[in-house]
C-alpha atoms as a PDB file:
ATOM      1  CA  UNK A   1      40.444 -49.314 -39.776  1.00  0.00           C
ATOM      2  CA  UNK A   2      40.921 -49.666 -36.138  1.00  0.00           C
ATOM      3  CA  UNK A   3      44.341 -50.928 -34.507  1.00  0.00           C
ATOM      4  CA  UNK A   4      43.635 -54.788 -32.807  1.00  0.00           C
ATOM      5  CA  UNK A   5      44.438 -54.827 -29.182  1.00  0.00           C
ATOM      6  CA  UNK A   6      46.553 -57.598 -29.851  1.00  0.00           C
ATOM      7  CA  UNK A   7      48.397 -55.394 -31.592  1.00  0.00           C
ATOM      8  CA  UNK A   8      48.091 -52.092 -29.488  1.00  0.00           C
ATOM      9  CA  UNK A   9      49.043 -54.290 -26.290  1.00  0.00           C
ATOM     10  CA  UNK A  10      53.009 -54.260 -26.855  1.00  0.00           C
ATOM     11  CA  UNK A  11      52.595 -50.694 -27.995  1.00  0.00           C
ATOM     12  CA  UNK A  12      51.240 -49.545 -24.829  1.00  0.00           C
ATOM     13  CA  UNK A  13      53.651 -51.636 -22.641  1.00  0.00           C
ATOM     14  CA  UNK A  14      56.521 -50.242 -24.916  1.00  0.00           C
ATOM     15  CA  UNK A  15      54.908 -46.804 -23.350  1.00  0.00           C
ATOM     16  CA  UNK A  16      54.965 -47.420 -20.321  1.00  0.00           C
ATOM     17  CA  UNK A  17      58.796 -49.064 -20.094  1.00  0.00           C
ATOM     18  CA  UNK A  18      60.074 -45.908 -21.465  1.00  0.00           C
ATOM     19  CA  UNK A  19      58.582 -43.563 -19.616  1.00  0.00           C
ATOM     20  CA  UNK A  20      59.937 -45.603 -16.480  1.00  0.00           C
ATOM     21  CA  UNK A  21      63.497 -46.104 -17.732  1.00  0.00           C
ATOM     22  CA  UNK A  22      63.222 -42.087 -18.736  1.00  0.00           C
ATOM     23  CA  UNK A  23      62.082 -41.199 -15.383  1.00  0.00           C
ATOM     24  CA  UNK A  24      64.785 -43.750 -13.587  1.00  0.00           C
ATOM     25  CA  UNK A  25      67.541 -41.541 -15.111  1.00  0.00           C
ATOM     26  CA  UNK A  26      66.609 -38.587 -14.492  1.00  0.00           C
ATOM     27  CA  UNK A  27      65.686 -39.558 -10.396  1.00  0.00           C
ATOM     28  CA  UNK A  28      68.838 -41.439 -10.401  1.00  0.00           C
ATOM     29  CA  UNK A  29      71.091 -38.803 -12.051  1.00  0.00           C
ATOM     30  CA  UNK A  30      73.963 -37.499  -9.965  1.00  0.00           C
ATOM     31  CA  UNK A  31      73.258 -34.326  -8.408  1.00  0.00           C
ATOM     32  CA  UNK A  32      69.077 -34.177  -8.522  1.00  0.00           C
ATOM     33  CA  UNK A  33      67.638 -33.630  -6.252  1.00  0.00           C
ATOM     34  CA  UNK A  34      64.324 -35.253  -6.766  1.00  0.00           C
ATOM     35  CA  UNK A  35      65.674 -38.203  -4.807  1.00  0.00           C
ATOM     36  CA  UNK A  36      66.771 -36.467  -1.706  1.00  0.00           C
ATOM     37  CA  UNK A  37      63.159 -34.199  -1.815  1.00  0.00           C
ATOM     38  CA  UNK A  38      61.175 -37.495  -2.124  1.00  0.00           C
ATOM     39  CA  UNK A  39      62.378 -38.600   1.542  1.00  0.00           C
ATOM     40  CA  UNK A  40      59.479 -36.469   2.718  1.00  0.00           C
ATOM     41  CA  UNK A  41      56.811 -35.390   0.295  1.00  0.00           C
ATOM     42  CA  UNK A  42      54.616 -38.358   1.628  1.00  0.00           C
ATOM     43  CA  UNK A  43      54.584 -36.330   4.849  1.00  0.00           C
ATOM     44  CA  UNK A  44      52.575 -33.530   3.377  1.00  0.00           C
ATOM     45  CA  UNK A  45      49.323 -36.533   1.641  1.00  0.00           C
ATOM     46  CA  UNK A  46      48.079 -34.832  -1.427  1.00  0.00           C
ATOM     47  CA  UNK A  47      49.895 -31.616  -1.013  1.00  0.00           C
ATOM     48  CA  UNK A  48      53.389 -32.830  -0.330  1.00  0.00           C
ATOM     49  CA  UNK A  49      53.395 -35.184  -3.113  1.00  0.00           C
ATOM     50  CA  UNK A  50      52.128 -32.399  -5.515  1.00  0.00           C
ATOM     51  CA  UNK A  51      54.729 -29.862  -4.150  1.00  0.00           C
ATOM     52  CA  UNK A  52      57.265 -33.187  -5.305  1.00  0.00           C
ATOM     53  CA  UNK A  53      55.757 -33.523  -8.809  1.00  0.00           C
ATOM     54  CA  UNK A  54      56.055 -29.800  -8.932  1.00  0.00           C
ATOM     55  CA  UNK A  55      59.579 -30.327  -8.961  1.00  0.00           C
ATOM     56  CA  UNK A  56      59.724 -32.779 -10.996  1.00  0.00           C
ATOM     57  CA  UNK A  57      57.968 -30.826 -13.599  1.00  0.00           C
ATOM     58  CA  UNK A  58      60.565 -28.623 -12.866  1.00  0.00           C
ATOM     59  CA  UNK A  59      63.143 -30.663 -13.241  1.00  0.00           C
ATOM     60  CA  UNK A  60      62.165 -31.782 -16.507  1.00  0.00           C
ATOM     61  CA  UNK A  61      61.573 -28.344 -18.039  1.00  0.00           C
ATOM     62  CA  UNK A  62      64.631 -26.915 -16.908  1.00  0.00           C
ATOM     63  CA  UNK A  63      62.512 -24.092 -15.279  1.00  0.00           C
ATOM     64  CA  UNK A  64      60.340 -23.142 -12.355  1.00  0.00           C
ATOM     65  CA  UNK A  65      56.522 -24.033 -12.092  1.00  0.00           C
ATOM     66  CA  UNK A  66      54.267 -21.826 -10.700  1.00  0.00           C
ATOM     67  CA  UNK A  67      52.461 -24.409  -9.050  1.00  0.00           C
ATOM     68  CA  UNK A  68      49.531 -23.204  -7.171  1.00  0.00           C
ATOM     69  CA  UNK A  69      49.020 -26.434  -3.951  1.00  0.00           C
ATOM     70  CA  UNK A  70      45.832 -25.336  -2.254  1.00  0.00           C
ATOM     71  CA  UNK A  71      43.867 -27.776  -4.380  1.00  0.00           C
ATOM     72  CA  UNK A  72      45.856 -30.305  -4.271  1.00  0.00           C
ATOM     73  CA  UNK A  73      44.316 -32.310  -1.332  1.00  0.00           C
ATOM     74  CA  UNK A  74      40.557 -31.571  -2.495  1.00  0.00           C
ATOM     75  CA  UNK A  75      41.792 -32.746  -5.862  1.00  0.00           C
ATOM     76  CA  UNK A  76      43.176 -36.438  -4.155  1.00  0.00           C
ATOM     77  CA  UNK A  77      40.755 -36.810  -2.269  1.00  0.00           C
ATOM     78  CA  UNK A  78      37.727 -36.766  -5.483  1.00  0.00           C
ATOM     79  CA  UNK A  79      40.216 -38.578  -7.953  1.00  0.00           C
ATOM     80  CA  UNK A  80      41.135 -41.607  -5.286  1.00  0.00           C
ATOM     81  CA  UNK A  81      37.080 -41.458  -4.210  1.00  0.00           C
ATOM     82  CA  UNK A  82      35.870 -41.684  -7.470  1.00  0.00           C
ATOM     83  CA  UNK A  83      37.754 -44.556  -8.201  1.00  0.00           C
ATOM     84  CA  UNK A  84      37.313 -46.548  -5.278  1.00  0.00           C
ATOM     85  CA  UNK A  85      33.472 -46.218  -5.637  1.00  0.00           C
ATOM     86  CA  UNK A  86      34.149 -47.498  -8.986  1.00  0.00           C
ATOM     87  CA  UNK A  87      35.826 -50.400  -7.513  1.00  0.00           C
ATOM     88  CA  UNK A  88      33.452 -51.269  -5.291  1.00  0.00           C
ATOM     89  CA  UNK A  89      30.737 -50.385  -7.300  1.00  0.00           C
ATOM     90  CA  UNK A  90      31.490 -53.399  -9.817  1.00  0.00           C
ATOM     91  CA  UNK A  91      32.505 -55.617  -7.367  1.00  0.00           C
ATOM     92  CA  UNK A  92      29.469 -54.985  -5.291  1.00  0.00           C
ATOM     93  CA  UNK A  93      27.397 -55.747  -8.448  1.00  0.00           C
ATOM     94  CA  UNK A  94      29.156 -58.551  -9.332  1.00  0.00           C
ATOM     95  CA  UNK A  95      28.664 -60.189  -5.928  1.00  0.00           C
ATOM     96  CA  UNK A  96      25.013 -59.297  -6.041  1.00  0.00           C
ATOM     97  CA  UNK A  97      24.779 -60.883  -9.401  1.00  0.00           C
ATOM     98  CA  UNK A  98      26.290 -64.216  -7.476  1.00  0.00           C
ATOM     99  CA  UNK A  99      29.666 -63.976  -9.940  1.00  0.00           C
ATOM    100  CA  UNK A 100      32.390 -66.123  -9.313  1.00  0.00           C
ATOM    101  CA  UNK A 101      34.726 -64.972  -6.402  1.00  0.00           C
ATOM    102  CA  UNK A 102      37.387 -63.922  -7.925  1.00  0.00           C
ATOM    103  CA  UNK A 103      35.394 -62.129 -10.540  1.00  0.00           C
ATOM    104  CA  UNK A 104      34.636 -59.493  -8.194  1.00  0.00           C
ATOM    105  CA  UNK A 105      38.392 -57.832  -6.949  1.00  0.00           C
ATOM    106  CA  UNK A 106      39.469 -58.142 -11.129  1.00  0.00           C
ATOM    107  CA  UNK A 107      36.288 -56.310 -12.044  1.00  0.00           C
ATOM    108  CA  UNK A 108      36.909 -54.090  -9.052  1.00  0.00           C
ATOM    109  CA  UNK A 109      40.329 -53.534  -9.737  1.00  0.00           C
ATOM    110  CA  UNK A 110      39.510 -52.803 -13.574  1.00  0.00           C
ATOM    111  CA  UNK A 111      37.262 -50.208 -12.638  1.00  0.00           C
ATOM    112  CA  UNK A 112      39.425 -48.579 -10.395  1.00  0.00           C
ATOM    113  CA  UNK A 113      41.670 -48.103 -13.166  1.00  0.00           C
ATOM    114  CA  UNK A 114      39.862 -46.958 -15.570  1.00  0.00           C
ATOM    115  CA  UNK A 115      38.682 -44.343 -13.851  1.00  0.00           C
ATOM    116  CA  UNK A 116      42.094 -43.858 -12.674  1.00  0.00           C
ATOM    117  CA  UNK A 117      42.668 -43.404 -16.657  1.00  0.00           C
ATOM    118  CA  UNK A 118      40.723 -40.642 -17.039  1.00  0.00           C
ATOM    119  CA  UNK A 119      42.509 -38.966 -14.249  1.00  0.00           C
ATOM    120  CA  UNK A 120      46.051 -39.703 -14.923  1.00  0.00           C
ATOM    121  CA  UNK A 121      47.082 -35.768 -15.483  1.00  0.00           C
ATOM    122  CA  UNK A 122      45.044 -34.229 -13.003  1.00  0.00           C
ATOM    123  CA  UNK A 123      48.105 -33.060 -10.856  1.00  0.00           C
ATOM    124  CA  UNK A 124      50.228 -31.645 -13.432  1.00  0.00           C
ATOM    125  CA  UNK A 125      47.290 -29.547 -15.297  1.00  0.00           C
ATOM    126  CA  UNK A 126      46.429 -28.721 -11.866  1.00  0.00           C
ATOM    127  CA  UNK A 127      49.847 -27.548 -10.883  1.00  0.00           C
ATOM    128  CA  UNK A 128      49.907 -25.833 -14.802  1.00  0.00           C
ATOM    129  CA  UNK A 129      46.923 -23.660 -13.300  1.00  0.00           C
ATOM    130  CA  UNK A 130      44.347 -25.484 -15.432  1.00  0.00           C
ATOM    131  CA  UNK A 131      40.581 -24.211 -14.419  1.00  0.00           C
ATOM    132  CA  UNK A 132      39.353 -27.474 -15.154  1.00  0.00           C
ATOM    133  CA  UNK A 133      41.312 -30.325 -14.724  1.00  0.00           C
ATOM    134  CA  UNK A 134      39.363 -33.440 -14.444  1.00  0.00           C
ATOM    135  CA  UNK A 135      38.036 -32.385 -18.061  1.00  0.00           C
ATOM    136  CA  UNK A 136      41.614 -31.631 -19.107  1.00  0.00           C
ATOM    137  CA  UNK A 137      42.798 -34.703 -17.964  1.00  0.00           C
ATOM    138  CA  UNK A 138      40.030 -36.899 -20.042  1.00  0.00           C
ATOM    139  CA  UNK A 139      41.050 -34.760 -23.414  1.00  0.00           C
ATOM    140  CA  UNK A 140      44.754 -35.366 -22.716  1.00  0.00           C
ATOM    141  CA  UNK A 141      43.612 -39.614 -21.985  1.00  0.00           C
ATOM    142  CA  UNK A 142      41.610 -39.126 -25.221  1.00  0.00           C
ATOM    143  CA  UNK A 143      44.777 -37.965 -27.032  1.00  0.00           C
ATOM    144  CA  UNK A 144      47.002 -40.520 -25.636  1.00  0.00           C
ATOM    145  CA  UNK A 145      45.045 -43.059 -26.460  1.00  0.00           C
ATOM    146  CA  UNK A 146      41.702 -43.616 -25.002  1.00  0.00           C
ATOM    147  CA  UNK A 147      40.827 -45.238 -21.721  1.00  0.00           C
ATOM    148  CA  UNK A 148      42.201 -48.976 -22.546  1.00  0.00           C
ATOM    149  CA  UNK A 149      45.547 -47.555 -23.771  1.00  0.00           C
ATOM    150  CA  UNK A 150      45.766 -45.332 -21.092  1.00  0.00           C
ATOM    151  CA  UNK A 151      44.940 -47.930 -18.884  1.00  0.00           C
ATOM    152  CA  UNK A 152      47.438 -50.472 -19.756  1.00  0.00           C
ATOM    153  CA  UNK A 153      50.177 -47.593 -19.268  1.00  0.00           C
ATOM    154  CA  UNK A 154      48.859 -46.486 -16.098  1.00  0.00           C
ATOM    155  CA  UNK A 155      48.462 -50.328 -14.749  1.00  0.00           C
ATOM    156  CA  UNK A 156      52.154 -50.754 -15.769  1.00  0.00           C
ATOM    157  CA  UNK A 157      52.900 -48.096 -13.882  1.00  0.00           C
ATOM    158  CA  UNK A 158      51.460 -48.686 -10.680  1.00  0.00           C
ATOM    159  CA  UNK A 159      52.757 -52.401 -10.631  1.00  0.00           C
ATOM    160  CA  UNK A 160      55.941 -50.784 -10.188  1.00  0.00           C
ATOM    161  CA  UNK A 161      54.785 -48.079  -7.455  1.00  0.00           C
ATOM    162  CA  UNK A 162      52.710 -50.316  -5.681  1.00  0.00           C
ATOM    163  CA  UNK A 163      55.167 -53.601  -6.024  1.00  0.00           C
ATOM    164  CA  UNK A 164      58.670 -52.403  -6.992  1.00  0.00           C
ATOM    165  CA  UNK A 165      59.347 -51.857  -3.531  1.00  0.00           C
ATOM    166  CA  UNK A 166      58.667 -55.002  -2.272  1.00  0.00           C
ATOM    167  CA  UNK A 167      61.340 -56.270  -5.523  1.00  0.00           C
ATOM    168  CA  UNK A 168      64.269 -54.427  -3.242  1.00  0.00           C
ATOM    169  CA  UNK A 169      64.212 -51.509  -5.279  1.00  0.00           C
ATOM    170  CA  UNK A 170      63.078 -48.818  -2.508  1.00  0.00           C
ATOM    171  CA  UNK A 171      59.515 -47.976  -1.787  1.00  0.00           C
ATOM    172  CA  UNK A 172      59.638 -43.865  -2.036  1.00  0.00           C
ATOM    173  CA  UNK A 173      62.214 -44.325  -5.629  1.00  0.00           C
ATOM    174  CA  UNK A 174      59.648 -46.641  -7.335  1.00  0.00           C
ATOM    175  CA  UNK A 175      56.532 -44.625  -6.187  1.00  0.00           C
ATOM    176  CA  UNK A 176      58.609 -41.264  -7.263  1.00  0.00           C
ATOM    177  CA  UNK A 177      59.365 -43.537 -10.380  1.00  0.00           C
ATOM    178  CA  UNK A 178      55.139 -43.853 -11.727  1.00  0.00           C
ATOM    179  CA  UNK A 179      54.584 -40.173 -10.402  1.00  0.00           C
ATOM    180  CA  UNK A 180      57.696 -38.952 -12.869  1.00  0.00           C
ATOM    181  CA  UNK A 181      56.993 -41.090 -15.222  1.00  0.00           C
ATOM    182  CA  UNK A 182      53.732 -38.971 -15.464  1.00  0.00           C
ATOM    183  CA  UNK A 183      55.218 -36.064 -15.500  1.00  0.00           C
ATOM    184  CA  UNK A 184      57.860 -36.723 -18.786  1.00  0.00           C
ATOM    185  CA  UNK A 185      54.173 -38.361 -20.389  1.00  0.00           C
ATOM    186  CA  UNK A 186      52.317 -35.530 -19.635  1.00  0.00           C
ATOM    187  CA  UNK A 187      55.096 -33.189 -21.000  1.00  0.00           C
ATOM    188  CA  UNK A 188      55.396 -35.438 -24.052  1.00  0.00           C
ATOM    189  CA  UNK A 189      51.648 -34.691 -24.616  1.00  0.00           C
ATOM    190  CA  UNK A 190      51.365 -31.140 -24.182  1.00  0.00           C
ATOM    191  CA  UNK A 191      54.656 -30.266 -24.569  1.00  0.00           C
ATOM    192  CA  UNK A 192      55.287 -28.243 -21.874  1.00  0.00           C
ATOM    193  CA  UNK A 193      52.822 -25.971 -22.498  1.00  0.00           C
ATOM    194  CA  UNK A 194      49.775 -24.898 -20.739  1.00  0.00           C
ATOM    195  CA  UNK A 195      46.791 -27.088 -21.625  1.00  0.00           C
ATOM    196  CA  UNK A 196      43.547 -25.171 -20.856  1.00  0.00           C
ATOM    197  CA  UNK A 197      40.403 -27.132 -20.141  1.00  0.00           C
END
């Protein structure tokens, strides 16, 4: 029988707490250096911040990655495209379909997000060496969940990136904050091994 969402809500925001209280300890801990590395990974787009989740992955496994970056921007730039067409794909229909005015940016936003879902992992399989990772990525969603699940997770976690800062609690930390908490999921799920795809 299938789980309610009622009942899978609290499960999924459960998720996504502890992966942000796991990944504020370890960014916060004395001595890493994930905090002091952060400062300028936004320099570098795409590339920088995967060199920083590269260390973070790192960090977590207690052991180098042998992250391969030349992708990285190409990577961005498809899994931020896709789901801004997405976005304004359903908001542009819902306009056109004369929708309520609000309707449109919460469809839009929706949209963006679940397509966001299906990308959550690109990065670290990419960084892993995965030869395809947008397929990885949707098994590893699939296994974690499905694309709601994943997508209540993944919208906790960018209320914090996207709003934490503006709460006092630093811009870069709470952006470094969704991107870790990533990481320890995406460990959690593979368990630090290579997931092919």
């Amino acid at each position: 029988m299938a789980e309610s969402t009622s009942g899978a809500m609290p499960l999924v925001m459960e998720r996504g707490r502890t992966l942000l209280e796991r990944a504020a300890r370890l960014y916060d801990a004395p001595g890493s250096p994930l905090a002091r590395s952060a400062r300028g990974a936004w320099r570098g787009g795409f590339r920088g911040g995967a060199a920083w989740m590269a260390e973070a992955m790192a960090q977590v496994r207690g052991r180098p990655v042998p992250a391969t970056l030349f992708r990285a921007h190409g990577l961005g730039v498809l899994k931020y495209t896709a789901a801004l067409l997405a976005a304004l794909g359903a908001w542009g229909l819902t306009a056109y379909a004369g929708g309520p005015l609000l309707v449109g940016p919460v469809l839009g936003l929706l949209a963006f997000y679940a397509v966001e879902a299906q990308m959550v992992f690109l990065f670290p399989l990419a960084l892993d060496g995965s030869p395809r990772p947008f397929r990885a990525s949707r098994a590893l969603a699939l296994g974690a969940g499905g694309t709601l699940s994943v997508m209540g997770t993944v919208l906790l976690l960018a209320a914090v990136m996207l709003f934490g800062g503006l709460a006092g609690r630093g811009v870069v930390r709470c952006w470094c904050l969704g991107c870790l908490a990533v990481v320890l999921w995406y460990e959690e799920l593979t368990g630090g091994a290579f997931v092919s795809g």
